[in-house]
Protein backbone atom coordinates (compact mmCIF):
# COMPACT_ATOMS: atom_id res chain seq x y z
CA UNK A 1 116.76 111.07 85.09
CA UNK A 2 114.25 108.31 84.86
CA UNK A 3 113.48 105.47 86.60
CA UNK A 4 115.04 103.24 84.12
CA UNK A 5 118.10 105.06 84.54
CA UNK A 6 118.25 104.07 88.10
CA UNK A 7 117.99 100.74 87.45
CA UNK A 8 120.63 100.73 85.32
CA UNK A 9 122.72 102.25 87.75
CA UNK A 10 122.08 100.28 90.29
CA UNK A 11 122.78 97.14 88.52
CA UNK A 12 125.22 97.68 86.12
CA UNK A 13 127.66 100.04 88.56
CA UNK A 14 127.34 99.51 91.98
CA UNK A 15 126.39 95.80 91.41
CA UNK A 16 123.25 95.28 93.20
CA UNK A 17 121.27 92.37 92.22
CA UNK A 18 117.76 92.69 89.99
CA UNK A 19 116.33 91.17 93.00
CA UNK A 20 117.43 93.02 95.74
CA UNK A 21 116.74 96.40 93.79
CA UNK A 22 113.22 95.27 93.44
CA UNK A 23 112.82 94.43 96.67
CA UNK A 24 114.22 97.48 98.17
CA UNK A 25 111.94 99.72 95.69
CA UNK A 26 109.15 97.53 96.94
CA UNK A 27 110.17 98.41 100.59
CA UNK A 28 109.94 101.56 99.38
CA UNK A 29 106.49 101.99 98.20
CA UNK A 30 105.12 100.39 101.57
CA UNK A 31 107.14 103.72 103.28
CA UNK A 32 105.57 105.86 101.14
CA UNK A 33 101.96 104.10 102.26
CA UNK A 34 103.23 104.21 105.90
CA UNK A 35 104.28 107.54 105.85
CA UNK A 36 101.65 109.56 104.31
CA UNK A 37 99.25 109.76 107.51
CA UNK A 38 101.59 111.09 109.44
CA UNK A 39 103.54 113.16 107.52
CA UNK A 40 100.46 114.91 106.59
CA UNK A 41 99.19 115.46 110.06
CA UNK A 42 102.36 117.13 110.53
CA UNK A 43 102.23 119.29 107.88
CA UNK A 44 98.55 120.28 108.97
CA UNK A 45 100.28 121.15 112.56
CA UNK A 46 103.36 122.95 111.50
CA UNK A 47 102.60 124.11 108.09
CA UNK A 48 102.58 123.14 104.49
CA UNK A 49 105.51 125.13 103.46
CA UNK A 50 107.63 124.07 106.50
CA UNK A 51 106.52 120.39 105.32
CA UNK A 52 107.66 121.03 101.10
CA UNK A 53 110.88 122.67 102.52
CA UNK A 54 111.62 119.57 104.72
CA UNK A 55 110.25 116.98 101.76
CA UNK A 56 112.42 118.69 99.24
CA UNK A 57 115.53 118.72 101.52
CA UNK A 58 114.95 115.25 102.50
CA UNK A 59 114.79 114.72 98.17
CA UNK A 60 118.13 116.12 97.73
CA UNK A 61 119.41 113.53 100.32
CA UNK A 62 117.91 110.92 99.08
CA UNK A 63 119.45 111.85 95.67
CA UNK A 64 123.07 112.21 96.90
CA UNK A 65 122.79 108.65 98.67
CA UNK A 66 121.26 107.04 94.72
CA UNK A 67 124.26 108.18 93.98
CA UNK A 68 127.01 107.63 96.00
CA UNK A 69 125.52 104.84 98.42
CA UNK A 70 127.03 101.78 98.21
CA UNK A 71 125.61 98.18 98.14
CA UNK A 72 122.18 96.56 99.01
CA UNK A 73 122.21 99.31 102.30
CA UNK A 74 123.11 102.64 100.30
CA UNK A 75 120.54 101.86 98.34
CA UNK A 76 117.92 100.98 100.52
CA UNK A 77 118.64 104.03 102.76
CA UNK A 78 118.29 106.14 99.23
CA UNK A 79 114.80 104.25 98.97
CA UNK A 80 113.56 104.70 102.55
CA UNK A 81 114.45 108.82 102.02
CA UNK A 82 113.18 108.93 99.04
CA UNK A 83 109.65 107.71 100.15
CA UNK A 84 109.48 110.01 103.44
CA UNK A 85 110.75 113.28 101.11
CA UNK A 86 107.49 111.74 98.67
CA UNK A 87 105.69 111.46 102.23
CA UNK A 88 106.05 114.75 103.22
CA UNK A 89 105.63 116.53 100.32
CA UNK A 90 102.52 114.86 99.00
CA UNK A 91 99.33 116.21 100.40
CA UNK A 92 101.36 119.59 101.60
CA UNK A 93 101.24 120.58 98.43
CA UNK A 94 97.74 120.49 97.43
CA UNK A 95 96.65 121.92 101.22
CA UNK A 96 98.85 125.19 99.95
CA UNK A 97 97.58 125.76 97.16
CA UNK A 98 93.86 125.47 98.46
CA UNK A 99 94.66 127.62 101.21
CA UNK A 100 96.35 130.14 99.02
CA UNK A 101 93.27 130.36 97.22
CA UNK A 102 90.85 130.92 99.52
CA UNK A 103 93.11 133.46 100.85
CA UNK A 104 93.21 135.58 97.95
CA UNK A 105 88.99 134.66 97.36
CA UNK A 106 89.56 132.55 94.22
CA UNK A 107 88.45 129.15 95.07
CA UNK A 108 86.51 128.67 91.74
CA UNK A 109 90.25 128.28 90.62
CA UNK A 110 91.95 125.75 92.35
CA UNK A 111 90.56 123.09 90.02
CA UNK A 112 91.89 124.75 87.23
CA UNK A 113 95.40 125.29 88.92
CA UNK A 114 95.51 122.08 89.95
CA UNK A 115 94.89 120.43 86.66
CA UNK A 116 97.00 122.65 84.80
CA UNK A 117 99.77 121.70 86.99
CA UNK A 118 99.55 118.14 86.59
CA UNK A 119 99.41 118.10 83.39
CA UNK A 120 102.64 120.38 82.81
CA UNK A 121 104.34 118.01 85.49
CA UNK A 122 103.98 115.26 83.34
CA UNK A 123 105.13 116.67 80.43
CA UNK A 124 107.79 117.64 81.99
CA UNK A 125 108.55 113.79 83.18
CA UNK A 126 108.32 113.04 79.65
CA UNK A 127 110.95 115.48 78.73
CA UNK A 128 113.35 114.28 81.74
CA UNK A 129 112.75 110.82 81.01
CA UNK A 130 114.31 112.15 77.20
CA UNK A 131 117.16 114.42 78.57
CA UNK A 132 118.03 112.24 81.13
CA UNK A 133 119.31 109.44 79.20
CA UNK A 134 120.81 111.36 76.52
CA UNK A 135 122.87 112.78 79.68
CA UNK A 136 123.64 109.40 80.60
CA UNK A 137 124.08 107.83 77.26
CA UNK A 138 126.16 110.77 75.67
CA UNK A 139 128.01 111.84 78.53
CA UNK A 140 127.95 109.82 82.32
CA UNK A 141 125.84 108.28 84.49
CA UNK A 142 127.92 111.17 86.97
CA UNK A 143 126.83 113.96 85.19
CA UNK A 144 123.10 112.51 85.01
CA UNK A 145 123.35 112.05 88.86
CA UNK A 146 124.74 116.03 89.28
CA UNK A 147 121.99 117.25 87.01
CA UNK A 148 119.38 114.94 89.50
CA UNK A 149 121.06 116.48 92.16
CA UNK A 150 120.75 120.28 91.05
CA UNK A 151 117.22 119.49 90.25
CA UNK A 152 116.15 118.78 93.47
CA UNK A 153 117.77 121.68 95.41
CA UNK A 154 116.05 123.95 93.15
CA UNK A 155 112.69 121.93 93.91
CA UNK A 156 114.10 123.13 97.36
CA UNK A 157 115.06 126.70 96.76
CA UNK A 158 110.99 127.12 95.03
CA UNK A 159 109.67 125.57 97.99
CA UNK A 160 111.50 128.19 100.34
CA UNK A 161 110.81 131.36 98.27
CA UNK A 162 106.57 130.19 99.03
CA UNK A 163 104.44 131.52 101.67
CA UNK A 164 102.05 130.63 104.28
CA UNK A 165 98.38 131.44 104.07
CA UNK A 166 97.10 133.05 106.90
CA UNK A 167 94.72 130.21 108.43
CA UNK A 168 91.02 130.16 107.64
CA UNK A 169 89.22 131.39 110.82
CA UNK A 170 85.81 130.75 109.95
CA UNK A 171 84.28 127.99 107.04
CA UNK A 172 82.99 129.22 103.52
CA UNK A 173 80.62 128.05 100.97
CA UNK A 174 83.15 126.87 98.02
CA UNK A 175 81.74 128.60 95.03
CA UNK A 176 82.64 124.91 93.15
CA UNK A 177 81.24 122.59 95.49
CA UNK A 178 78.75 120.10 94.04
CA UNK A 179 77.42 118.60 96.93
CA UNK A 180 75.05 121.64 99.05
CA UNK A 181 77.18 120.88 101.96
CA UNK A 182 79.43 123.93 103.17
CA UNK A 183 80.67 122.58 106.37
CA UNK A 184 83.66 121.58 106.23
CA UNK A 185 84.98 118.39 107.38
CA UNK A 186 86.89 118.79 111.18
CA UNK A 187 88.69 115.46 111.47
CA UNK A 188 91.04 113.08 110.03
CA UNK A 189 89.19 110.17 110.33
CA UNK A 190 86.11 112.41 109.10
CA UNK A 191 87.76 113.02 106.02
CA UNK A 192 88.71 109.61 104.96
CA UNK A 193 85.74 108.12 105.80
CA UNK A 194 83.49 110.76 104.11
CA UNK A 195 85.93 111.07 101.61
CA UNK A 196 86.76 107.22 100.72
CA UNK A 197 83.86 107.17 97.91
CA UNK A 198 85.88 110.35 95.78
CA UNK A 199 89.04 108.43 96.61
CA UNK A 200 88.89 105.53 95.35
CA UNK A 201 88.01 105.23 91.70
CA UNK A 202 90.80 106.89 90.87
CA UNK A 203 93.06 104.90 93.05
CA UNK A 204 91.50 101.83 91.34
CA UNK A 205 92.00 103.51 88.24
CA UNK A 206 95.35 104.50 88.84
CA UNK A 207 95.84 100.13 89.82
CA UNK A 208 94.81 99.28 86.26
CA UNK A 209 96.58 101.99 84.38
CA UNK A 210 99.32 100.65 85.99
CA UNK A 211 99.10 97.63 85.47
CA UNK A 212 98.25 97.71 81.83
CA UNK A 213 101.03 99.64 81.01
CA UNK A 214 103.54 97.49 83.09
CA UNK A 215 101.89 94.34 81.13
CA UNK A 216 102.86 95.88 77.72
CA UNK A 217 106.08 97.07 78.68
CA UNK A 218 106.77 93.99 80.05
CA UNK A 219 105.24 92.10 76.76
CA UNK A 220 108.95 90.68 75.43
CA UNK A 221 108.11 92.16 71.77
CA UNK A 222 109.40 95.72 72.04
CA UNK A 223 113.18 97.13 71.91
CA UNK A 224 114.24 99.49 74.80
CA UNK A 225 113.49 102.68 72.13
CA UNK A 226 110.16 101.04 71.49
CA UNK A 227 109.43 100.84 75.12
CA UNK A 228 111.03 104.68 76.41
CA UNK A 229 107.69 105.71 73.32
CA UNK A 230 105.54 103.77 75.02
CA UNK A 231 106.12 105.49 77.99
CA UNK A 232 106.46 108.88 76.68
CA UNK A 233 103.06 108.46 74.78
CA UNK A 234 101.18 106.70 78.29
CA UNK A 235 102.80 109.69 80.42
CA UNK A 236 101.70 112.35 77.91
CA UNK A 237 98.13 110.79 77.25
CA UNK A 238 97.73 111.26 81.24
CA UNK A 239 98.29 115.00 81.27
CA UNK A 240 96.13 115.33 77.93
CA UNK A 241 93.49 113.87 80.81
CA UNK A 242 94.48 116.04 83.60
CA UNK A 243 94.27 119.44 81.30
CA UNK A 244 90.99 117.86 80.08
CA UNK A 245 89.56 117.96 83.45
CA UNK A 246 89.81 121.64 84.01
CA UNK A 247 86.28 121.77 82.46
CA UNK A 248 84.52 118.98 84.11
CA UNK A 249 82.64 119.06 87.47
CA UNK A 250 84.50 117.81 90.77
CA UNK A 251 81.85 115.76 92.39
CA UNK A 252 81.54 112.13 93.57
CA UNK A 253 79.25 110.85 91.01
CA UNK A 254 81.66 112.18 87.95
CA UNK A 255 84.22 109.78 89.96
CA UNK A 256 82.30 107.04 89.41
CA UNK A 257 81.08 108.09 85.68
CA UNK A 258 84.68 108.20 84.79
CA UNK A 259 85.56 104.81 86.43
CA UNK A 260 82.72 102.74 84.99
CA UNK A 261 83.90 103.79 81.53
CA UNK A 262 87.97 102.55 83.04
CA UNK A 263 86.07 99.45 83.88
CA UNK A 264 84.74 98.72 80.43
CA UNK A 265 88.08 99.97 78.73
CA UNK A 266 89.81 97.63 81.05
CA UNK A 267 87.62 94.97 80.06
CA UNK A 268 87.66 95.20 76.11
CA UNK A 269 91.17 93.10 75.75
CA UNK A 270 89.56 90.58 77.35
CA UNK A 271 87.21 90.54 74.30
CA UNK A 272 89.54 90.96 71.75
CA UNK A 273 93.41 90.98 71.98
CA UNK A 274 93.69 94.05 69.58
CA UNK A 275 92.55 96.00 71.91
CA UNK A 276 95.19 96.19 74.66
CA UNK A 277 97.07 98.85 73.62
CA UNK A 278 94.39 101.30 73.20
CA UNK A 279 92.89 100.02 76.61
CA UNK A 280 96.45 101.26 77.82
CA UNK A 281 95.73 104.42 76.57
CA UNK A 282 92.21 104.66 77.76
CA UNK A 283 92.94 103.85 80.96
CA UNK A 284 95.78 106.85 81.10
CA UNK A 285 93.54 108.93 79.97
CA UNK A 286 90.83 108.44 82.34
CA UNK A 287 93.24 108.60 85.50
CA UNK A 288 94.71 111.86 84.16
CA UNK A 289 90.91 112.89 84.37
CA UNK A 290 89.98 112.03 87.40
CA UNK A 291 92.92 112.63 89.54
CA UNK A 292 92.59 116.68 89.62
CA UNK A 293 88.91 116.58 89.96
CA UNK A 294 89.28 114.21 93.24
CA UNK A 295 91.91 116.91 94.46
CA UNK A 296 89.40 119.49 94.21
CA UNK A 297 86.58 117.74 95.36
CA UNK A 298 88.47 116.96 98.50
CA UNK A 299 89.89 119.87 99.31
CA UNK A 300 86.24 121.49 99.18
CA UNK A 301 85.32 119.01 102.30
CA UNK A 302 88.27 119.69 104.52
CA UNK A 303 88.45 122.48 107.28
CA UNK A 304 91.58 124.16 106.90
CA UNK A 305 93.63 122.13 109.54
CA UNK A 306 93.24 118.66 108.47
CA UNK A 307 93.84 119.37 104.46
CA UNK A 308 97.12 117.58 103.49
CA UNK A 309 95.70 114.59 105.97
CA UNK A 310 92.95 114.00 103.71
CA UNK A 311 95.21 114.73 100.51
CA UNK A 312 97.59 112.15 102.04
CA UNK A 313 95.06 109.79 102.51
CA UNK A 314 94.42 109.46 98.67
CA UNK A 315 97.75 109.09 98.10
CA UNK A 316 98.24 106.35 100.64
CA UNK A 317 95.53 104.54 98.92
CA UNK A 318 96.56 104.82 95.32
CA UNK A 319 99.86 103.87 96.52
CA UNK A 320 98.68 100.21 97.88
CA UNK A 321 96.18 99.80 95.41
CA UNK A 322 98.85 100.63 92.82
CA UNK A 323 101.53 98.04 94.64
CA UNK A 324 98.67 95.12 94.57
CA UNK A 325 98.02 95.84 90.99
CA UNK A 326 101.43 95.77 90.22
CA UNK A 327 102.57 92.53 91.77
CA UNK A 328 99.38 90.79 90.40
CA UNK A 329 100.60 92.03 87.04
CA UNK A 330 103.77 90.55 87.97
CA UNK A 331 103.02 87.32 87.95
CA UNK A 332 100.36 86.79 85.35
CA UNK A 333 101.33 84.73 82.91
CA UNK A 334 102.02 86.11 79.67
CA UNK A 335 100.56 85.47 76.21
């Protein structure tokens, strides 16, 4: 389904307030922030399979209580396990498929992996975001919630039918790393801190996209079918990005390349008015870029045990840079 569809089940059948939903989806993003340091220290300890088994279990909980929760507490429970399936998940999954690649000797191709798999992921939210509600519109909000439901325990059967990497015993030059450094990072708190300046332009371009596109959905001159395009045509421009970074080099300063150009996109509509939807665009684009190369560029500086921590950290970033963008948006006047 998509996240309009939640809303509207939320609201319109089990009665919860605009408000309180908002709030409780707030509360939810500041888990998801929470969460990610620890849930990817675990995942370092016990495994990154063991940790997308438990995330995608967690999911299909989460799901079952969207559905059949009731009231302002359902709901935020279905929130709360919704971020810490997110949480546990998110960095696992990257650390996997790193590992998997240096166990089989093909590092050069965990960039290309990586993007190729985010941009079929968000194709395939574009296609959801169609099907489900035509599911809900032709036939139930029910059947929309089973077909959510069946969805996630086959995220969970994929996640079980994975396997473990054997664990690197000694560090390797990565045959794609840009910087001349082959040691590997050893620590958490070495990773973020070394790895805060590949982090963060794309979190801050993540922030704008963000925000830009919640501006002009939020606009008051578009229809609901005028709006669900919009979408569509943002989500798809961002894995046009993320396939187009497959042949670009994962290093800090192409980071920083790629968000001065967000910074002048982001800029134009304050020039000129005409230009806001393209910024929009732009700015999709650019974070569908950069977010793949920033995967591989920090995976390259982890050791093996601390590489969903540092994948985790990006996320925890992007996710409170993304929930400051968001409420700034939120109350900006509109013109």
């Amino acid at each position: 389904m998509t996240h309009g569809v939640y809303l509207l089940w939320w609201v319109q059948h089990k009665h919860v307030s605009p408000a309180s939903v908002a709030a409780i989806l707030a509360a939810g993003d500041l888990a998801v922030t929470v969460l990610e340091a620890p849930t990817g220290w675990l995942a370092d300890r016990y495994g990154h399979r063991h940790s997308l088994m438990l995330g995608s279990a967690v999911q299909v909980v989460a799901m079952l209580f969207c559905w059949l929760g009731e009231g302002v507490a359902g709901l935020l429970t279905a929130s709360l396990l919704v971020a810490l399936g997110d949480a546990f998940r998110s960095g696992a999954d990257q650390a996997l498929l790193y590992r998997s690649c240096v166990a089989l000797e093909r590092t050069r191709d965990f960039q290309r992996i990586e993007a190729t798999t985010k941009s079929v992921e968000l194709i395939a939210l574009v296609a959801l975001l169609l099907v489900g509600g035509g599911i809900a519109a032709a036939g139930s909000f029910e059947a929309a919630w089973i077909a959510e439901c069946a969805l996630s325990a086959a995220g969970l059967a994929i996640a079980w039918t994975l396997v473990e990497p054997p664990p690197q015993v000694r560090p390797i030059e990565d045959e794609t790393s840009d910087s001349g450094d082959a040691r590997p990072i050893q620590s958490s708190w070495g990773v973020f801190r070394t790895s805060v300046p590949v982090i963060v332009p794309a979190s801050l371009l993540g922030a704008a996209a963000g925000a830009w596109g919640f501006l002009a959905q939020t606009g008051g001159d578009g229809d609901a079918g005028t709006m669900t395009l919009l979408v569509a045509a943002i989500t798809l421009v961002e894995a046009a990005g993320a396939f187009l970074s497959r042949y670009l080099p994962a290093n800090e300063s192409m980071q920083w390349l790629i968000l001065t150009l967000g910074v002048v996109v982001a800029a134009t509509p304050l020039v000129t008015s005409s230009a806001f939807l393209p910024a929009v665009v732009g700015l999709s684009l650019l974070t569908g870029v950069a977010e793949p190369l920033r995967a591989s560029a920090i995976q390259q500086a982890a050791a093996d045990h601390v590489r969903a921590q540092a994948a985790s950290w990006a996320s925890a970033i992007d996710k409170g840079l993304s929930t400051v963008a968001l409420f700034t948006a939120g109350v900006l006047p509109r013109r």
